[in-house]
Protein backbone atom coordinates (compact mmCIF):
# COMPACT_ATOMS: atom_id res chain seq x y z
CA UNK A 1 -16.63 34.22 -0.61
CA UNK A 2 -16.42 34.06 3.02
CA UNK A 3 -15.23 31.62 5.53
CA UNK A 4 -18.32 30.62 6.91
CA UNK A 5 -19.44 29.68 3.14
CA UNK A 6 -16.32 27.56 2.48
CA UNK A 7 -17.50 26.16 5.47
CA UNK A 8 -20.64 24.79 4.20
CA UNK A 9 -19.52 23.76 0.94
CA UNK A 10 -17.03 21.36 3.09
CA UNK A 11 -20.01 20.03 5.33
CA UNK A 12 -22.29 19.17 1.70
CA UNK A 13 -18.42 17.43 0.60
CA UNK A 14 -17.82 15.32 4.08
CA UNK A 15 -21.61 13.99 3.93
CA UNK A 16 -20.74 12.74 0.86
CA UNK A 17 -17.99 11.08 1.69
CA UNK A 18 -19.37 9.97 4.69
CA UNK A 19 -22.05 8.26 2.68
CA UNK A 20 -18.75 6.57 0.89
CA UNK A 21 -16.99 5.39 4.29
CA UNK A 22 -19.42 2.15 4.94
CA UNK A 23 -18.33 -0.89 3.19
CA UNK A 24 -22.21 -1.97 2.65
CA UNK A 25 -22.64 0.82 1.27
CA UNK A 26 -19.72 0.24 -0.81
CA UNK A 27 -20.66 -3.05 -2.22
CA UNK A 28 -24.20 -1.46 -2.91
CA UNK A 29 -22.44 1.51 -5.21
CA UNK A 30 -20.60 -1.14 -7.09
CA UNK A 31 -23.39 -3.38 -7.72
CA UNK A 32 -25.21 0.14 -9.13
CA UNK A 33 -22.37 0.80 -11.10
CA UNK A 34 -23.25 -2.11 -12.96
CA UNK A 35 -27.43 -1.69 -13.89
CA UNK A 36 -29.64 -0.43 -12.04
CA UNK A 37 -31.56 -2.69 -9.35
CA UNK A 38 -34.60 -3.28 -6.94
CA UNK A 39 -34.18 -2.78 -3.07
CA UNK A 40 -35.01 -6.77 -2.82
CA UNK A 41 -32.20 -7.80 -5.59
CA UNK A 42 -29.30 -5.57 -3.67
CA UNK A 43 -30.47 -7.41 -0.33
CA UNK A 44 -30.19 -10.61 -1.88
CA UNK A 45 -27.03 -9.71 -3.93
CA UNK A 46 -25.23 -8.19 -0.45
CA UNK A 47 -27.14 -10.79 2.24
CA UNK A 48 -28.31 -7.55 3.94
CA UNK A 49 -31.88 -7.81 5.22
CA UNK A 50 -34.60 -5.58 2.97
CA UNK A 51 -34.56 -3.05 6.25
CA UNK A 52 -30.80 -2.66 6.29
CA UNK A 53 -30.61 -2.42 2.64
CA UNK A 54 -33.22 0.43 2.33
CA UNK A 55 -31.56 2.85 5.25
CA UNK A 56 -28.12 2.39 3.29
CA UNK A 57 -29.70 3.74 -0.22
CA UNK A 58 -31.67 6.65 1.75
CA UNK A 59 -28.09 7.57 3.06
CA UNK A 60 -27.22 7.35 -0.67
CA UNK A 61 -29.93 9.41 -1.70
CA UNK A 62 -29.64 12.40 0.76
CA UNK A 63 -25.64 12.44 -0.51
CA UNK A 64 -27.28 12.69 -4.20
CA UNK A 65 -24.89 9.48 -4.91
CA UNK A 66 -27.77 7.83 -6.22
CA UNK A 67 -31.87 8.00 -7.71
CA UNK A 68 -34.75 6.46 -7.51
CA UNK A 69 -37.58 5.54 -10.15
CA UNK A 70 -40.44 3.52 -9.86
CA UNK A 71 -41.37 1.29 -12.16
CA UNK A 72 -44.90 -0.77 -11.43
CA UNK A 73 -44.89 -1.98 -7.91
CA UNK A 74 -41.21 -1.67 -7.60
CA UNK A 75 -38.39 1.01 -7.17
CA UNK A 76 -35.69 1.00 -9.01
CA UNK A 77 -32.19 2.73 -7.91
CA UNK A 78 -29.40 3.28 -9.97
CA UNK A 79 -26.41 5.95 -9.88
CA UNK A 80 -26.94 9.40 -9.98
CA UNK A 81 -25.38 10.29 -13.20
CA UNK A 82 -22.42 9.35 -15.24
CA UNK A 83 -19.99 11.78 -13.09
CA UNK A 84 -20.55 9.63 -10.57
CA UNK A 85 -20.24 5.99 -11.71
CA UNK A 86 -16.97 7.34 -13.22
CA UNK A 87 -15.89 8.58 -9.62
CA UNK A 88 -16.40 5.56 -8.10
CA UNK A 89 -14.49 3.55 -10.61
CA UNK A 90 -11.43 5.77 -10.16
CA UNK A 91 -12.26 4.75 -6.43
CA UNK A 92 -12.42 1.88 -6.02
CA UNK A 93 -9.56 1.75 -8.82
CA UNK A 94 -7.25 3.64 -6.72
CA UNK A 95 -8.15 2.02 -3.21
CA UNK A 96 -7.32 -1.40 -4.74
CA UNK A 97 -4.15 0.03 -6.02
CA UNK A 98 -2.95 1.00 -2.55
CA UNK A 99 -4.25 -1.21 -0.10
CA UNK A 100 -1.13 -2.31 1.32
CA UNK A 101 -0.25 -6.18 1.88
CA UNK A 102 -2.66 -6.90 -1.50
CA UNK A 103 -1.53 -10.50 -1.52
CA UNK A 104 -2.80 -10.98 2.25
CA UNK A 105 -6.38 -9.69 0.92
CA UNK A 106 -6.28 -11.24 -2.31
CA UNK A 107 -5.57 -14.26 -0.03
CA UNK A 108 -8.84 -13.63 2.03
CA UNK A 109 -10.94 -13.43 -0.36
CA UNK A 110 -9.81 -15.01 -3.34
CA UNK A 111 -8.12 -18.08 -2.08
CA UNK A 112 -5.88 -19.88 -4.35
CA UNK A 113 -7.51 -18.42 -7.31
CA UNK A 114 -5.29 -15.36 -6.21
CA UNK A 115 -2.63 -17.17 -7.80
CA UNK A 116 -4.25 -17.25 -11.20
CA UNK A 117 -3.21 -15.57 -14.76
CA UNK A 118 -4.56 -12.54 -15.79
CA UNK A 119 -4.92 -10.31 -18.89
CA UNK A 120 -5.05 -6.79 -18.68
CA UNK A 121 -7.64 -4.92 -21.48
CA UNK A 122 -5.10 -3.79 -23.58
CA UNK A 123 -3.76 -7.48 -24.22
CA UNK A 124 -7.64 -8.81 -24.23
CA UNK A 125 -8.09 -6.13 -26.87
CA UNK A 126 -5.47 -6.98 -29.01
CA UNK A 127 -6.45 -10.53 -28.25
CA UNK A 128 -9.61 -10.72 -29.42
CA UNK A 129 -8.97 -8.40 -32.59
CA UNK A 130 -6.80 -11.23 -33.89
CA UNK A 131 -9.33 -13.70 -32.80
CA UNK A 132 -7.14 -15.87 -30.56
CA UNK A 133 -9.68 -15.59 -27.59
CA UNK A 134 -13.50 -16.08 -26.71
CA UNK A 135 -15.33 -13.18 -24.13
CA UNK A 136 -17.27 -14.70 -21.87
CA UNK A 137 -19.39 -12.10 -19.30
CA UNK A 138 -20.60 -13.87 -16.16
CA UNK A 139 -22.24 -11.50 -14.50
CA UNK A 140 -25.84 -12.02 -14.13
CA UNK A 141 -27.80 -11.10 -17.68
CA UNK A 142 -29.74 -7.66 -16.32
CA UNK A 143 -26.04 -6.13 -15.85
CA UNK A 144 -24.69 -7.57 -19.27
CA UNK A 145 -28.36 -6.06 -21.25
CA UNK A 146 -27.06 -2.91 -19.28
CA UNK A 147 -23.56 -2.20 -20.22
CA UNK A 148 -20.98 -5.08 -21.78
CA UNK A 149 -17.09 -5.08 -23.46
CA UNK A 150 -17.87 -5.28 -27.20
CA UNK A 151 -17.26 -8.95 -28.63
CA UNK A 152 -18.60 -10.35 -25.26
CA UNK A 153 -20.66 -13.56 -24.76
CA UNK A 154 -22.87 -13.18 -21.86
CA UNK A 155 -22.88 -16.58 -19.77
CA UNK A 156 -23.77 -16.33 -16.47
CA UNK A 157 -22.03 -17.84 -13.74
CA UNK A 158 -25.19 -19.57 -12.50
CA UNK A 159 -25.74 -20.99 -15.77
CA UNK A 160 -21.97 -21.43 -16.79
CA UNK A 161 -21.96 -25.38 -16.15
CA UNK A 162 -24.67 -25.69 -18.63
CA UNK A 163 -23.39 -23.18 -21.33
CA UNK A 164 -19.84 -23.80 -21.00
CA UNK A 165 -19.89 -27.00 -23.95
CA UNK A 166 -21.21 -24.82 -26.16
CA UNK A 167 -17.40 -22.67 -25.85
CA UNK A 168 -14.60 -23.87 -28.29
CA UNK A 169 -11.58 -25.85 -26.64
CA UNK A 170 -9.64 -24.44 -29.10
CA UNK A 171 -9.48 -21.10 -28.09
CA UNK A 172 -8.43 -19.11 -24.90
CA UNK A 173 -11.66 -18.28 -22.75
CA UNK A 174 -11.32 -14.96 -21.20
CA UNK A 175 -13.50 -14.41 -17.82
CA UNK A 176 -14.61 -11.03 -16.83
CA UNK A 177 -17.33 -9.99 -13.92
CA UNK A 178 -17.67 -6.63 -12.12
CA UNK A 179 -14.16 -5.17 -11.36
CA UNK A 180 -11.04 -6.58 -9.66
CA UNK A 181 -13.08 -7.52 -6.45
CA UNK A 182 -15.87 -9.43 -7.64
CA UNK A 183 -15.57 -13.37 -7.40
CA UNK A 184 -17.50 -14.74 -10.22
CA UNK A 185 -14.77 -14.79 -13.12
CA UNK A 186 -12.34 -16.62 -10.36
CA UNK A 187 -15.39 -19.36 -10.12
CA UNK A 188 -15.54 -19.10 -13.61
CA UNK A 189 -12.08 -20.22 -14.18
CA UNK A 190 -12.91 -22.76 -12.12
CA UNK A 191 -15.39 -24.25 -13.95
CA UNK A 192 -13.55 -23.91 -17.38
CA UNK A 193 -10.55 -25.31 -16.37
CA UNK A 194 -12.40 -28.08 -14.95
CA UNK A 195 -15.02 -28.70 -18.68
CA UNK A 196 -10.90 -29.45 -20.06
CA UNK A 197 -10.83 -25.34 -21.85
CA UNK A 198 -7.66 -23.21 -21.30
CA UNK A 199 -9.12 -20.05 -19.33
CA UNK A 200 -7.60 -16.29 -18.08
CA UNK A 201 -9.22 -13.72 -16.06
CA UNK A 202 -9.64 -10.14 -17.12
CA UNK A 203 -8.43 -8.24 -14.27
CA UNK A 204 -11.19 -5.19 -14.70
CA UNK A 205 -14.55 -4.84 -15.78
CA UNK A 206 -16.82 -2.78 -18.06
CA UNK A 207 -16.70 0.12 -16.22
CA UNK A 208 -12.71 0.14 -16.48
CA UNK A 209 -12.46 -0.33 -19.80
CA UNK A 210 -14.93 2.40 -20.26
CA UNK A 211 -12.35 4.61 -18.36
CA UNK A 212 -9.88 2.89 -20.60
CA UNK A 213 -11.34 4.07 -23.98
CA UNK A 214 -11.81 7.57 -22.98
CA UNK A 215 -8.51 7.93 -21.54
CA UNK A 216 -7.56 6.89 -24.79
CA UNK A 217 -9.54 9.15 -26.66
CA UNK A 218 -8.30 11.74 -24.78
């Protein structure tokens, strides 16, 4: 093979990672790795406008990160295949891992709720196998219908204040949501603590602990 083909094959691999070096487009690839969604629900979800939102998922497109289908008057875009929601979990896995001064961003975006207790999956696992805890999902339903941690109760966080008396208080009530930088299980705490329930976060998401069980497979 000669140079001027390694060449190319480097251009196709920095277009792709180009494609990966815009924080919208970030958020966008983590709400996909999640279920698949309409151009108008990732502008809502990101507070991009429906313009901005559709030149970031063309971008996407042309890097073969993601696909399109259409499904009645709407198009639907999720991740291009499994290889790829599994490289972006190991990405965004490893970027949290060595972002340096974690607290100070933790801080920034998490508030006090930084300061909160977590369980990792193995302990939720062996957790909920003896029965000690209750699941709880609160990410919105589309994205629990999609993919979910076995034993999980899907209450979403828009809904939480409403569901939340129907949760024993004499159990633990583990929180989970997209992945260490989503929001909603911190709120979530939030508003279990508050109902008088004892409640943890789970530190990852559904698409860790898929990474989880096939590293433990393997």
């Amino acid at each position: 093979m000669n140079q001027d083909t390694n060449k190319d094959y480097f251009r196709e691999y920095a277009q792709m990672g180009k494609a990966l070096s815009n924080e919208n487009r970030l958020e966008i690839l983590s709400l996909l790795i999640q279920s698949k969604k309409t151009v108008e629900a990732i502008a809502e979800e990101t507070g991009l406008s429906i313009a901005n939102t559709s030149k970031h998922l063309q971008v996407l497109l042309k890097s073969h990160l993601v696909r399109n289908e259409r499904y009645k008057n709407f198009f639907y875009y999720r991740l291009a295949d499994e290889k790829i929601e599994q490289m972006l979990t190991n990405f965004l896995e490893v970027a949290q891992e060595q972002i340096q001064q974690q607290h100070l961003v933790k801080d920034k975006f998490l508030g006090e709720a930084a300061e909160e207790y977590t369980v990792s999956i193995e302990e939720m696992e062996e957790k909920i196998q003896r029965e000690e805890i209750v699941l709880v999902d609160v990410r919105p339903s589309d994205e629990f219908e999609t993919a979910h941690i076995p034993g999980a109760v899907s209450m979403p966080i828009e809904e939480l204040n409403t569901l939340v008396e129907g949760l024993p208080q004499d159990k633990t009530i583990v929180a989970y949501c997209r992945g260490p930088h989503c929001v909603m299980a911190s709120k979530a705490i939030d508003i279990l603590e508050q109902s008088g329930r004892k409640a943890v976060k789970l530190a990852q998401g559904v698409n860790d602990w898929k990474l989880h069980k096939k590293e433990s497979i393997g």
